[in-house]
C-alpha atoms as a PDB file:
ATOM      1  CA  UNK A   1       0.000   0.000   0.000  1.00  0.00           C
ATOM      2  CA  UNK A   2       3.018   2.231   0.295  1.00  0.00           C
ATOM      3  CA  UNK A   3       3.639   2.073  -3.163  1.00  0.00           C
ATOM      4  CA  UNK A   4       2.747   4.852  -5.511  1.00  0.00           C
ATOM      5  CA  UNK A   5       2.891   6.080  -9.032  1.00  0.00           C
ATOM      6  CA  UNK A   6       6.224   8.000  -9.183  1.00  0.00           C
ATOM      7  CA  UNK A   7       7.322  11.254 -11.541  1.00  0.00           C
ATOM      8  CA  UNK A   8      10.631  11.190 -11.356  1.00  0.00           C
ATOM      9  CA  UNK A   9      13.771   8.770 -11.598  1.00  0.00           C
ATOM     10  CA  UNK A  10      17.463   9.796 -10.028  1.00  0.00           C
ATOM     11  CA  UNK A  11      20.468   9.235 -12.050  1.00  0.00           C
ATOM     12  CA  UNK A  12      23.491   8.988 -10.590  1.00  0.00           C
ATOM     13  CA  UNK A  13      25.789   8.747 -13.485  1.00  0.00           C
ATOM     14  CA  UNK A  14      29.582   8.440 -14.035  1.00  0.00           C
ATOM     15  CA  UNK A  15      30.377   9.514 -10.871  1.00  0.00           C
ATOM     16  CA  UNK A  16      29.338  11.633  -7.629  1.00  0.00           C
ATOM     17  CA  UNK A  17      32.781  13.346  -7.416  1.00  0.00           C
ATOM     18  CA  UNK A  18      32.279  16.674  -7.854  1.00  0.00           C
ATOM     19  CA  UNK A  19      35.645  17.460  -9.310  1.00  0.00           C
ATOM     20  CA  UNK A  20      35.291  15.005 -11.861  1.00  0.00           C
ATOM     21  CA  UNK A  21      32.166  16.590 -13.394  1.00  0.00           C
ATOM     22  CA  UNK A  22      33.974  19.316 -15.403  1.00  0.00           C
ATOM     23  CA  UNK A  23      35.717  16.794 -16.877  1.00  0.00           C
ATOM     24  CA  UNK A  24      33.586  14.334 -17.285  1.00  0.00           C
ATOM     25  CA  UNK A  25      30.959  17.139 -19.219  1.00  0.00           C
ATOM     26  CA  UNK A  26      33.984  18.114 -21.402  1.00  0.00           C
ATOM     27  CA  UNK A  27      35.096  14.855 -22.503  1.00  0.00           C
ATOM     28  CA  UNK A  28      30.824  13.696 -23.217  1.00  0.00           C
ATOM     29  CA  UNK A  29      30.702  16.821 -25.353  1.00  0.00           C
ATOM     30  CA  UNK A  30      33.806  16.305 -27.059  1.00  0.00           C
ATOM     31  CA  UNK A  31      32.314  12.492 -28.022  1.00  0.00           C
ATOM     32  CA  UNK A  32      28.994  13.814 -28.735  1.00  0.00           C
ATOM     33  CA  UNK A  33      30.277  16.476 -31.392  1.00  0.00           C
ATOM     34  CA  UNK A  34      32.791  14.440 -32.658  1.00  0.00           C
ATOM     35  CA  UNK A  35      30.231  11.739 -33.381  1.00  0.00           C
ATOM     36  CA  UNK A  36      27.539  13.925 -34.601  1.00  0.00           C
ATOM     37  CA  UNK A  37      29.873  15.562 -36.855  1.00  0.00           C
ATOM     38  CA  UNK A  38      31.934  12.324 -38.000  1.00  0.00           C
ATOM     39  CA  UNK A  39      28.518  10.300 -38.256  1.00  0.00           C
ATOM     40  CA  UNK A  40      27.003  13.386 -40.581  1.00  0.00           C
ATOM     41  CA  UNK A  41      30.167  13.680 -43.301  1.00  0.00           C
ATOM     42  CA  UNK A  42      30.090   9.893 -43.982  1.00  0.00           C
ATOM     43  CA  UNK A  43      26.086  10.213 -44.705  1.00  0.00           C
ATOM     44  CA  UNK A  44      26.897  13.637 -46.383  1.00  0.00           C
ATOM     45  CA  UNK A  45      29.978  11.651 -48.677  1.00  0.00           C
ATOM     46  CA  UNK A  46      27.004   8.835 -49.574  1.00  0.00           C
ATOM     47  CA  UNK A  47      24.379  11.071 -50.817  1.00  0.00           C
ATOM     48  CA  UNK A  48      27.016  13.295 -52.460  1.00  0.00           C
ATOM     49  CA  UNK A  49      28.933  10.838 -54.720  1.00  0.00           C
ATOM     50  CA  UNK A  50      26.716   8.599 -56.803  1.00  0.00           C
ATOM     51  CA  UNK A  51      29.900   5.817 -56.995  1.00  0.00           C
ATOM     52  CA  UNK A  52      29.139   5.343 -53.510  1.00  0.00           C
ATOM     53  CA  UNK A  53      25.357   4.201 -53.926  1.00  0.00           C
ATOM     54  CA  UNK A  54      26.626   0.576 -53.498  1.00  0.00           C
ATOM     55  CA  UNK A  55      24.406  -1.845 -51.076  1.00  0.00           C
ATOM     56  CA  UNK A  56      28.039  -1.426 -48.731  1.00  0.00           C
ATOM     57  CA  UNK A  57      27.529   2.346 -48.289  1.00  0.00           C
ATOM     58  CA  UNK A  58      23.989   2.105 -47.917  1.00  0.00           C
ATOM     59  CA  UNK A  59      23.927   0.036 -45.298  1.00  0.00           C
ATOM     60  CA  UNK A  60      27.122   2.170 -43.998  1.00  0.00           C
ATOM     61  CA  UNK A  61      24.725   5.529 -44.232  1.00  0.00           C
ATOM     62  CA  UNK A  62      21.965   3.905 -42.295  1.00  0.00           C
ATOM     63  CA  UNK A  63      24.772   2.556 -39.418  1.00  0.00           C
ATOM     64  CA  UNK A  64      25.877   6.225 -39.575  1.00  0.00           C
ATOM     65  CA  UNK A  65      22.610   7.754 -39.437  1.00  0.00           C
ATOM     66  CA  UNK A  66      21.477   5.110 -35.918  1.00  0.00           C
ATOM     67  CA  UNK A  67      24.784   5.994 -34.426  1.00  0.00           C
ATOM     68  CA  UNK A  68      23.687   9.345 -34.089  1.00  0.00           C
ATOM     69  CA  UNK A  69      20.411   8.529 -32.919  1.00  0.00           C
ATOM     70  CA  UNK A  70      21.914   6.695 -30.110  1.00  0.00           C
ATOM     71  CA  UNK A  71      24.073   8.647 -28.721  1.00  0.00           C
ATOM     72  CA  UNK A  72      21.478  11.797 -28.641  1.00  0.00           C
ATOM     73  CA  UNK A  73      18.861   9.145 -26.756  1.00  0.00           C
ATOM     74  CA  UNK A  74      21.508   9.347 -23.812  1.00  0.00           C
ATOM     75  CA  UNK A  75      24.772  11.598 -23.919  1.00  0.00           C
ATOM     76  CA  UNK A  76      22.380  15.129 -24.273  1.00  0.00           C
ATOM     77  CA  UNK A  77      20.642  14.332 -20.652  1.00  0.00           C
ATOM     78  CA  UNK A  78      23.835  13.288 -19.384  1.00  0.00           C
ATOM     79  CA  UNK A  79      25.308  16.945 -20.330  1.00  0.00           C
ATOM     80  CA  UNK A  80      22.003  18.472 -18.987  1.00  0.00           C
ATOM     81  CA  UNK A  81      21.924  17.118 -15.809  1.00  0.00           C
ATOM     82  CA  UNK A  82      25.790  17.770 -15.133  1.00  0.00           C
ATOM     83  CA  UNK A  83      25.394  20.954 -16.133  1.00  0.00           C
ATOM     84  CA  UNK A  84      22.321  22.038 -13.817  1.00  0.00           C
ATOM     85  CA  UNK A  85      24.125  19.631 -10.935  1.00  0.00           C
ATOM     86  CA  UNK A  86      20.303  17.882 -11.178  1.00  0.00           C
ATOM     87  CA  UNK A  87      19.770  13.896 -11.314  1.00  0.00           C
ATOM     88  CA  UNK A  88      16.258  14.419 -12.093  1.00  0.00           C
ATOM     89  CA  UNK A  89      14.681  12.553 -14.986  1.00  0.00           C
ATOM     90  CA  UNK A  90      10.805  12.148 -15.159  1.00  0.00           C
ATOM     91  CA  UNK A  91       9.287   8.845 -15.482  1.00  0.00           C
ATOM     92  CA  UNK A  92       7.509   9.014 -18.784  1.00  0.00           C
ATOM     93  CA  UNK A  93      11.840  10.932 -19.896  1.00  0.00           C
ATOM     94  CA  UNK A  94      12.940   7.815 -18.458  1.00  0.00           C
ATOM     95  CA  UNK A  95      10.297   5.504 -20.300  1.00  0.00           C
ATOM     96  CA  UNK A  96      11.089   7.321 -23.768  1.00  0.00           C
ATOM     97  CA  UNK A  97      14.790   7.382 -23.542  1.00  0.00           C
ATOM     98  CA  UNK A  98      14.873   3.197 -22.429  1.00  0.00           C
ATOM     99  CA  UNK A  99      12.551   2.652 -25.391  1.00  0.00           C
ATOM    100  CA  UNK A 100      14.382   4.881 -27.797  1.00  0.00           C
ATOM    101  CA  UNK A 101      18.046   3.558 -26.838  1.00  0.00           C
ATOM    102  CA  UNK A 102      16.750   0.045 -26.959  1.00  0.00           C
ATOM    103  CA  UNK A 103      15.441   0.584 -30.659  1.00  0.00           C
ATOM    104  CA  UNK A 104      18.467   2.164 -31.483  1.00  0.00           C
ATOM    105  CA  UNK A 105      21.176  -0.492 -29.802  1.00  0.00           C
ATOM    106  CA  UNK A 106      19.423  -3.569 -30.917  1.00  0.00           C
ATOM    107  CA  UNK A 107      19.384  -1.994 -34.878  1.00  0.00           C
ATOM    108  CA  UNK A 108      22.543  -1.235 -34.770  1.00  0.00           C
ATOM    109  CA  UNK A 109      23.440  -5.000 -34.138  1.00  0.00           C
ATOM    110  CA  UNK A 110      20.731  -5.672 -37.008  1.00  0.00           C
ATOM    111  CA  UNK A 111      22.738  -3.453 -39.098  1.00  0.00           C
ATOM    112  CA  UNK A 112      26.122  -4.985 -38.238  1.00  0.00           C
ATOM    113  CA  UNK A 113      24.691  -8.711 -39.329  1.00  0.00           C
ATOM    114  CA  UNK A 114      23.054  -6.998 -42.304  1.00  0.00           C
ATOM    115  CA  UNK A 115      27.176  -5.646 -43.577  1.00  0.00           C
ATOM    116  CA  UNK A 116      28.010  -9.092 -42.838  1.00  0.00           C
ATOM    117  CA  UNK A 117      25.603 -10.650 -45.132  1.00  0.00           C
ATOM    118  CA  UNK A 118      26.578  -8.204 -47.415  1.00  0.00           C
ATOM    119  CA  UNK A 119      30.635  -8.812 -47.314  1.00  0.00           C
ATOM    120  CA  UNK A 120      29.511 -12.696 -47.516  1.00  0.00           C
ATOM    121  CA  UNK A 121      27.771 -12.415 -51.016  1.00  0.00           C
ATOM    122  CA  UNK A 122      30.081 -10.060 -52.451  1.00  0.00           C
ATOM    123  CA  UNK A 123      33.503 -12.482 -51.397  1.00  0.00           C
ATOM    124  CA  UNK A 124      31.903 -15.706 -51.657  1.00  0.00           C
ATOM    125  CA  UNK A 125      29.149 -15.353 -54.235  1.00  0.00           C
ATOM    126  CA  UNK A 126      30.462 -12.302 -56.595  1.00  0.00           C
ATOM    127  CA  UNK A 127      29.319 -13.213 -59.320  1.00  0.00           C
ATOM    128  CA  UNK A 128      25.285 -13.734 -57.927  1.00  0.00           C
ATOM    129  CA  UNK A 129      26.360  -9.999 -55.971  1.00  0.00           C
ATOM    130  CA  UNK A 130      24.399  -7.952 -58.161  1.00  0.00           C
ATOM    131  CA  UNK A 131      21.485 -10.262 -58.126  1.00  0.00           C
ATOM    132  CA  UNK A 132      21.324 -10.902 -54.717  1.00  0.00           C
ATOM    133  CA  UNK A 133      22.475  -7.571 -52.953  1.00  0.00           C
ATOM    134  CA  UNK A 134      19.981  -5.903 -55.179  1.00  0.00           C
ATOM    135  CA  UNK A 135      18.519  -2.643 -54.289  1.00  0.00           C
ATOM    136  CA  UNK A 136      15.164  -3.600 -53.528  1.00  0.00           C
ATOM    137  CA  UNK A 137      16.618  -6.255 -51.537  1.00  0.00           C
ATOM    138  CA  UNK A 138      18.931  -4.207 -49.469  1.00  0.00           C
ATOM    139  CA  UNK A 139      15.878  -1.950 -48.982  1.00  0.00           C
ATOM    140  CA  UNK A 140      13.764  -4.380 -47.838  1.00  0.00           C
ATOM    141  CA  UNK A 141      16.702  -6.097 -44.897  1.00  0.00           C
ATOM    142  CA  UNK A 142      16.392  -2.374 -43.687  1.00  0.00           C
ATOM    143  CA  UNK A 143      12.838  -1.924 -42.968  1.00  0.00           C
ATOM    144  CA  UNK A 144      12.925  -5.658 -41.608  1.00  0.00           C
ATOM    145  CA  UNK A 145      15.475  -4.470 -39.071  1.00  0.00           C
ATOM    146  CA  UNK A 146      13.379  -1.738 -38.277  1.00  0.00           C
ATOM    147  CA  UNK A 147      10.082  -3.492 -37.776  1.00  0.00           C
ATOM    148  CA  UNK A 148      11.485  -5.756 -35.598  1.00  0.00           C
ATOM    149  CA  UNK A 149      13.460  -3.478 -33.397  1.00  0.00           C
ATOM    150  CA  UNK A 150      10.660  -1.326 -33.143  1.00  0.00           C
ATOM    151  CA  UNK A 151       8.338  -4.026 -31.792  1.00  0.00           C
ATOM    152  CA  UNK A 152      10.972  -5.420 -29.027  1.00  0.00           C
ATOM    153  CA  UNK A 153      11.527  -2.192 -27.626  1.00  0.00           C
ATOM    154  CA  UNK A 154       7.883  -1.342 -27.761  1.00  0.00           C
ATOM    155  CA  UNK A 155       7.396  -4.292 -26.391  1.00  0.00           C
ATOM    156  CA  UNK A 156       9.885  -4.212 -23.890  1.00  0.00           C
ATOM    157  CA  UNK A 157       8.734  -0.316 -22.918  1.00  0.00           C
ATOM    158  CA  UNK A 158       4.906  -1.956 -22.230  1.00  0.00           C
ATOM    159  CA  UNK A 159       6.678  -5.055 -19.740  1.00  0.00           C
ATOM    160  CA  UNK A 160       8.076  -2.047 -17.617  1.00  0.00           C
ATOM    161  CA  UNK A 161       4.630   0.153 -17.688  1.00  0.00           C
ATOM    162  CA  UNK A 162       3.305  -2.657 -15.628  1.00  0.00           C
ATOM    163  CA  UNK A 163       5.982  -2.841 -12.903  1.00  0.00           C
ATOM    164  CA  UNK A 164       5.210  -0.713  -9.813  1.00  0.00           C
ATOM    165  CA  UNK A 165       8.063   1.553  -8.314  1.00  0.00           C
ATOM    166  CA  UNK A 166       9.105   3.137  -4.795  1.00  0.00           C
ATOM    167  CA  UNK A 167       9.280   6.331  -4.181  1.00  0.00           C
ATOM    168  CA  UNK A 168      12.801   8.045  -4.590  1.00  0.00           C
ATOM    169  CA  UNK A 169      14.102   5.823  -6.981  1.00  0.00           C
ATOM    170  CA  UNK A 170      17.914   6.086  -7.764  1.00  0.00           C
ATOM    171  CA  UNK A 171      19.527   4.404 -10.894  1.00  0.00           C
ATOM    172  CA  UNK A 172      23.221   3.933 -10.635  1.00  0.00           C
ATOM    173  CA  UNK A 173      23.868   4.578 -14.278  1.00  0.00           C
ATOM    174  CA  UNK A 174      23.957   7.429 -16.365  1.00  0.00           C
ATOM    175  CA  UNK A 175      20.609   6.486 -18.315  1.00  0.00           C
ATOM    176  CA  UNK A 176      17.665   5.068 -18.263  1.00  0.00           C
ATOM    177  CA  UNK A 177      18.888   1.155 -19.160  1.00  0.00           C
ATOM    178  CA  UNK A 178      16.341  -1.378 -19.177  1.00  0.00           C
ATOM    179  CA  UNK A 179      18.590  -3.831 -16.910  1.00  0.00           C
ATOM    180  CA  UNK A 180      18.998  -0.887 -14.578  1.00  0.00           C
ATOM    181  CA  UNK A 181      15.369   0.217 -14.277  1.00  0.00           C
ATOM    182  CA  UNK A 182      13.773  -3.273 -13.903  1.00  0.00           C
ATOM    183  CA  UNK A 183      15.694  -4.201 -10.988  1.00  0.00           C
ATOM    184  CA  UNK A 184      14.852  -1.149  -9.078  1.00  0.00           C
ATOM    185  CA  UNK A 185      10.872  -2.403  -9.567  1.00  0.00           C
ATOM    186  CA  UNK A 186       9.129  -3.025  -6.725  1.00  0.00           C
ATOM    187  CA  UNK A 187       6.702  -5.338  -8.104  1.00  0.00           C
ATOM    188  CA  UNK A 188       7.742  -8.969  -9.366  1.00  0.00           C
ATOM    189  CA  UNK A 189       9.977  -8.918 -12.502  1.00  0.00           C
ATOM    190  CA  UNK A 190       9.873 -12.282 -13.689  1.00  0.00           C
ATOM    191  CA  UNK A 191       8.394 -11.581 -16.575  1.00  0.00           C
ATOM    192  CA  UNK A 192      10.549  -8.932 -17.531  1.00  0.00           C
ATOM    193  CA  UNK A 193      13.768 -11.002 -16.895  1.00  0.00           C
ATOM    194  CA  UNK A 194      12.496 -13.704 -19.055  1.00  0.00           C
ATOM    195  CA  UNK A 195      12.113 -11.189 -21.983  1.00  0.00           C
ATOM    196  CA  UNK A 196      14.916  -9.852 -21.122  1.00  0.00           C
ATOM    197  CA  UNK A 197      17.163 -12.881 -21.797  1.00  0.00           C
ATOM    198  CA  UNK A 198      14.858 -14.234 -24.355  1.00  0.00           C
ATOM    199  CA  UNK A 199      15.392 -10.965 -26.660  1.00  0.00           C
ATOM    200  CA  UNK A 200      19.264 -10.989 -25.579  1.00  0.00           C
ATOM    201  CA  UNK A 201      19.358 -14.443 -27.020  1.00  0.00           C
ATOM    202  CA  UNK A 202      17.179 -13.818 -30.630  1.00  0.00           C
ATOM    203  CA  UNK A 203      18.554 -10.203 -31.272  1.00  0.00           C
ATOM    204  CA  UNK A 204      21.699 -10.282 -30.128  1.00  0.00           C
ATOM    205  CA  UNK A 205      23.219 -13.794 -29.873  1.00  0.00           C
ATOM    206  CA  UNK A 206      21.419 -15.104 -32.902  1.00  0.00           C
ATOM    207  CA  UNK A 207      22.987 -12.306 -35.078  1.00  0.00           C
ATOM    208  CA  UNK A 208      26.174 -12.757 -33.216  1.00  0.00           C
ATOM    209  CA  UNK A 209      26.409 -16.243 -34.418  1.00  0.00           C
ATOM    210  CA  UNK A 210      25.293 -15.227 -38.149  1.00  0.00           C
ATOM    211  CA  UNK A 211      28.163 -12.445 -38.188  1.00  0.00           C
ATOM    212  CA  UNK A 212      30.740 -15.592 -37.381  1.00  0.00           C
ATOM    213  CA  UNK A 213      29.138 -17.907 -39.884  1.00  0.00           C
ATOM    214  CA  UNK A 214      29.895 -15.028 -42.234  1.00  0.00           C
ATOM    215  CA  UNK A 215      33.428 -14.635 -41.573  1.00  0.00           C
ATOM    216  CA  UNK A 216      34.297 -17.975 -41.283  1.00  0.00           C
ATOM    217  CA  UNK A 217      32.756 -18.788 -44.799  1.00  0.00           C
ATOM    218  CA  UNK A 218      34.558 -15.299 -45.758  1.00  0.00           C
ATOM    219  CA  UNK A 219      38.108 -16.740 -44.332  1.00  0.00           C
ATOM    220  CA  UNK A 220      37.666 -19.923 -46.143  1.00  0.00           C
ATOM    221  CA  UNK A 221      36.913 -17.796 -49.557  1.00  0.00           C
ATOM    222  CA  UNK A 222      39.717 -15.848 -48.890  1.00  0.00           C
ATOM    223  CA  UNK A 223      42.358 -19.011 -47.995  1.00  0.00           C
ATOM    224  CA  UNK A 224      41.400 -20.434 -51.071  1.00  0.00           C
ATOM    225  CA  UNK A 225      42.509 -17.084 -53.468  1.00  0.00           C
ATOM    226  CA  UNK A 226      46.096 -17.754 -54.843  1.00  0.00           C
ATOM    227  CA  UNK A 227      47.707 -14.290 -54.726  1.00  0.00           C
ATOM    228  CA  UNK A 228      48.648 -12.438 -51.704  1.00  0.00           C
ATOM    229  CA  UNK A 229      47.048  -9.052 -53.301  1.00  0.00           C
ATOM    230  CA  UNK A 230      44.085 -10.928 -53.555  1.00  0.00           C
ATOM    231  CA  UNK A 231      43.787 -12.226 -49.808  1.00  0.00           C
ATOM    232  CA  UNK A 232      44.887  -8.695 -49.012  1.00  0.00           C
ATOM    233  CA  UNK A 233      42.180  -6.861 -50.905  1.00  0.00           C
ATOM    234  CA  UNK A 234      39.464  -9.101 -49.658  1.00  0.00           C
ATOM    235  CA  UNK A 235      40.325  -9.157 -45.773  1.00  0.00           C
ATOM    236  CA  UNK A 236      40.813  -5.478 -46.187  1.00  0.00           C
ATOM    237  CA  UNK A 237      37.239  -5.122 -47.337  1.00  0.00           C
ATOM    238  CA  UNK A 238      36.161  -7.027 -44.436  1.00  0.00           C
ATOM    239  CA  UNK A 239      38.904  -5.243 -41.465  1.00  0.00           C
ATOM    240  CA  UNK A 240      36.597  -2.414 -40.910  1.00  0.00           C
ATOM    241  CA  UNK A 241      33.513  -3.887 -40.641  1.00  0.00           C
ATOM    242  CA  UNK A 242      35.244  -6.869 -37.881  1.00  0.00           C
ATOM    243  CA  UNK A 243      36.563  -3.987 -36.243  1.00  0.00           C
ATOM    244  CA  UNK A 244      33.507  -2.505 -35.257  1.00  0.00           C
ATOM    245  CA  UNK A 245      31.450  -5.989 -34.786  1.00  0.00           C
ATOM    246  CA  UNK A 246      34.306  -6.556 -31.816  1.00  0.00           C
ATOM    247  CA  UNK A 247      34.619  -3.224 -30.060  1.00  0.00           C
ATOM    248  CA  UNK A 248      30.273  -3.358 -29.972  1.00  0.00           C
ATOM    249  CA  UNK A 249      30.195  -6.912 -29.402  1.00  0.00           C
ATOM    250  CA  UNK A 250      32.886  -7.018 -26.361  1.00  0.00           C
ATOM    251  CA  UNK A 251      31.186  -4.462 -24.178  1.00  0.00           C
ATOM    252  CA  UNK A 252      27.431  -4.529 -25.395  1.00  0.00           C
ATOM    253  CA  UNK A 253      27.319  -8.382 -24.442  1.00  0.00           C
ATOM    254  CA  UNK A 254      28.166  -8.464 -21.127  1.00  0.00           C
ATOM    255  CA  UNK A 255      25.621  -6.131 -20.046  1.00  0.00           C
ATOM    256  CA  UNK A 256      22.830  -7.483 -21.512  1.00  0.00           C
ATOM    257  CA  UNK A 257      23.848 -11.150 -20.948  1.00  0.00           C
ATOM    258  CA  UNK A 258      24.975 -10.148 -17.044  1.00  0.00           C
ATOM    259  CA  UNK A 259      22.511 -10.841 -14.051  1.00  0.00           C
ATOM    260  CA  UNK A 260      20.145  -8.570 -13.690  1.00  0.00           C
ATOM    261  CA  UNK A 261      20.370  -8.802  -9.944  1.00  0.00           C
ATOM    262  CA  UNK A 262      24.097  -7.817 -11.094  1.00  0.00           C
ATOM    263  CA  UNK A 263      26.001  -5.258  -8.326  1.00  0.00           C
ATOM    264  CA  UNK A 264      28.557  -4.779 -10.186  1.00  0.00           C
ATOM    265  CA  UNK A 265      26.895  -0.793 -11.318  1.00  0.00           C
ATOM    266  CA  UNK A 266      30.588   0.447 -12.453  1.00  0.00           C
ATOM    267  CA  UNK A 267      31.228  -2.061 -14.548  1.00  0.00           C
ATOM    268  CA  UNK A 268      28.185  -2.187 -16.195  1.00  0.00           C
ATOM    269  CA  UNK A 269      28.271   1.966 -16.937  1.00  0.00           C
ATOM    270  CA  UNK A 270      31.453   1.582 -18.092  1.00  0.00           C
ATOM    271  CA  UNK A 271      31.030  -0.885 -20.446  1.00  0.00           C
ATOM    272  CA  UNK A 272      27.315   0.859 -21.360  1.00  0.00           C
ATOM    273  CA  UNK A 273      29.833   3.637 -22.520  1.00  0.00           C
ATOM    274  CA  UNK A 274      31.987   2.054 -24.541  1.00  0.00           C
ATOM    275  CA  UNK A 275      29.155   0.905 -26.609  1.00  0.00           C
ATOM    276  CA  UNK A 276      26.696   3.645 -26.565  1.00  0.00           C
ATOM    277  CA  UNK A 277      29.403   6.558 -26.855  1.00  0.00           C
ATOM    278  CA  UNK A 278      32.534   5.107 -27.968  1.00  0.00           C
ATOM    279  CA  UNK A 279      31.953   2.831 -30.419  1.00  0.00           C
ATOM    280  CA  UNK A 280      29.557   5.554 -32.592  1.00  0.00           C
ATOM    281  CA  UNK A 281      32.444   7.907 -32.253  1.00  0.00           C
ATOM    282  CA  UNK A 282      35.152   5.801 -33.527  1.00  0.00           C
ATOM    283  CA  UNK A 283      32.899   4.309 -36.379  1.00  0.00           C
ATOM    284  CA  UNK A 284      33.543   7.036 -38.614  1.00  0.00           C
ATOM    285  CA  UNK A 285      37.237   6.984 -37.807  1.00  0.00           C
ATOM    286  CA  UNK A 286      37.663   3.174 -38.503  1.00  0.00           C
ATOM    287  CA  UNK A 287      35.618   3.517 -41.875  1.00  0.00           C
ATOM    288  CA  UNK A 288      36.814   6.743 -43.320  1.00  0.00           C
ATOM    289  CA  UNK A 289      40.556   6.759 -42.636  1.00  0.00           C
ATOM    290  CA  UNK A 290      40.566   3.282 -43.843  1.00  0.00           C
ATOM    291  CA  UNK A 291      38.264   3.949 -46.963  1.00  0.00           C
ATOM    292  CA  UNK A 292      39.878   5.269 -50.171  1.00  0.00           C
ATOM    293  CA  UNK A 293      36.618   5.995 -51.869  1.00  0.00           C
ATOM    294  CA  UNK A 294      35.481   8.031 -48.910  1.00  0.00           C
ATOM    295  CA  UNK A 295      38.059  10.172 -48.655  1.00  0.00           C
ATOM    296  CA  UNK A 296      38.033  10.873 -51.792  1.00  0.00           C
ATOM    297  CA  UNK A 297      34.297  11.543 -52.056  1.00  0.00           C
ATOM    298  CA  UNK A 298      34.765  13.980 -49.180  1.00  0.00           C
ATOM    299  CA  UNK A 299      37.703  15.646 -50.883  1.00  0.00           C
ATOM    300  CA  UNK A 300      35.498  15.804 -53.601  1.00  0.00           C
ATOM    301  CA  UNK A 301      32.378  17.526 -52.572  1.00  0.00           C
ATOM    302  CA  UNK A 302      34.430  20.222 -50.371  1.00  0.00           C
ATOM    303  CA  UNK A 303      36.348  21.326 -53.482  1.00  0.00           C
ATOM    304  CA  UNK A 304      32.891  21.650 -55.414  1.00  0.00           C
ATOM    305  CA  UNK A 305      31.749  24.006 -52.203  1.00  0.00           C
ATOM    306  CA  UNK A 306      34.581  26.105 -52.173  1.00  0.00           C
ATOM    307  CA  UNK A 307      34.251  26.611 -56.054  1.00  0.00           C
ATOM    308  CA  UNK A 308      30.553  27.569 -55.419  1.00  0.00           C
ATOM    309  CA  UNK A 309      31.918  29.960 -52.803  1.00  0.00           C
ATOM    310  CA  UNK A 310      34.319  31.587 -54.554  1.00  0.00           C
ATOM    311  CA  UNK A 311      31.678  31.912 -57.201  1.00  0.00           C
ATOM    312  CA  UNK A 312      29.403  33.404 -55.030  1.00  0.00           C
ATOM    313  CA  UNK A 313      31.240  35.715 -53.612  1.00  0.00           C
ATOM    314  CA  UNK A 314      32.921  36.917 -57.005  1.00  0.00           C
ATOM    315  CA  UNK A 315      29.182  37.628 -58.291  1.00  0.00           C
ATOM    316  CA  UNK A 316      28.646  39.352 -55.095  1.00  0.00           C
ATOM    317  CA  UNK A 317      31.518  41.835 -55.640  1.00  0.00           C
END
């Protein structure tokens, strides 16, 4: 009977050292722009150069577009609340951003699987590529991810509506994590864990598993070519992509396959960083500086707006 319907969460964040929260809100800002900004010229080099309208960079600009989608669910609150010195999120803020981060996380593993696919056709089935990778097709693996990640985490958003919370509610964590909020319920949360670890296993094992099939078919294409340029060209292909499927994969796994009676808060923030802030931000980085044909498409379109510029400016004079 002492229960009650609540308004607000508390988030404790990072930390609770004072001195640590300039820092802290100047190296989340730095992350956020340089995301944002490194997230934005890879869609900006897609739509630009028409040699880039491959099934690769399309699934690339999508990847790009989630990344920033993710990191605005959480890192803008974050900055908010350390810059007001406030904790204070409301419980329908809370509901949205869990529901919104889900949809976001989950896709980008969906995405992930989906380049895999993608790098499996082209090295192990080039000459079907075209046929199979073709644009309706690529199209239609996107809206599938969609359709299903919005479901789960609408799904998932109506399991915690039903769960009944104490008042003064604190959440170690610096957002509004599904894990995190469930096991601060009041009410019995059986149901939720079993969802919990039944949607851990079909959206994020299951393509987990696909992504390995992938590569190991793609490393037994690529032992079988006879020159070294060869091998090099196709693992090269492939380098970024692996990359990014292990820096997500090592940190975003053990906190949604961990207990959720877990105590271990740190840890779990920690590693909820690396994969909702840190691995966006270095995306760019690991695709552009190792991608010829972006560079080069982003070389391309600044030179064109400087022209246009100059242009303007001249006819201005």
């Amino acid at each position: 009977m002492n229960y009650s319907r609540i308004s607000e969460f508390l988030l404790l964040g990072i930390s609770e050292d004072p001195l640590l929260q300039p820092i802290l809100f100047g190296l989340f800002l730095s992350m956020y722009l340089v995301t944002v900004l490194g997230n934005l010229l890879i869609i900006l080099a897609m739509i630009s150069d028409s040699h880039l309208r491959t099934p690769m960079y399309f699934f690339l600009c999508h990847l790009s577009f989630v990344d920033i989608c993710l990191t605005s669910t959480t890192v803008p609150k974050l900055l908010l609340n350390m810059q007001t010195q406030s904790k204070i999120i409301t419980y329908a803020g809370c509901i949205t951003q869990m529901n919104f981060f889900l949809l976001f996380s989950v896709l980008d593993i969906f995405l992930l699987t989906v380049m895999a696919y993608d790098r499996f056709v082209a090295i192990c089935q080039p000459l079907q590529y075209t046929v199979i990778m073709n644009p309706q097709h690529c199209v239609l693996l996107v809206l599938v991810s969609w359709m299903v990640n919005v479901l789960h985490s609408f799904l998932q958003s109506l399991m915690v509506l039903r769960l009944t919370f104490c008042t003064d509610v604190e959440i170690p964590h610096f957002f509004c994590e599904l894990n995190q909020v469930v096991n601060h319920a009041c009410s019995d949360t059986f149901l939720n864990d079993v969802m919990i670890y039944l949607a851990a296993v079909l959206l994020a094992c299951c393509p987990l598993a696909c992504i390995l099939y992938s590569y190991f078919k793609i490393f037994s294409s690529i032992r079988a070519i006879s020159s070294a340029q060869g091998k090099y060209k196709a693992f090269f292909t492939c380098a970024s992509h692996l990359s990014v499927v292990s820096l997500f994969y090592s940190a975003s796994i053990g906190v949604y396959l961990s207990s959720p009676v877990t105590q271990n808060t740190q840890s779990t923030a920690g590693a909820s960083v690396v994969y909702s802030v840190v691995t966006p931000m270095l995306n760019p980085f690991i695709y552009s500086l190792r991608n010829r044909d972006i560079k080069i498409a982003l070389k391309r379109y600044f030179q064109v707006e400087i022209i246009k510029m100059s242009l303007v400016t001249t006819l201005k004079k």
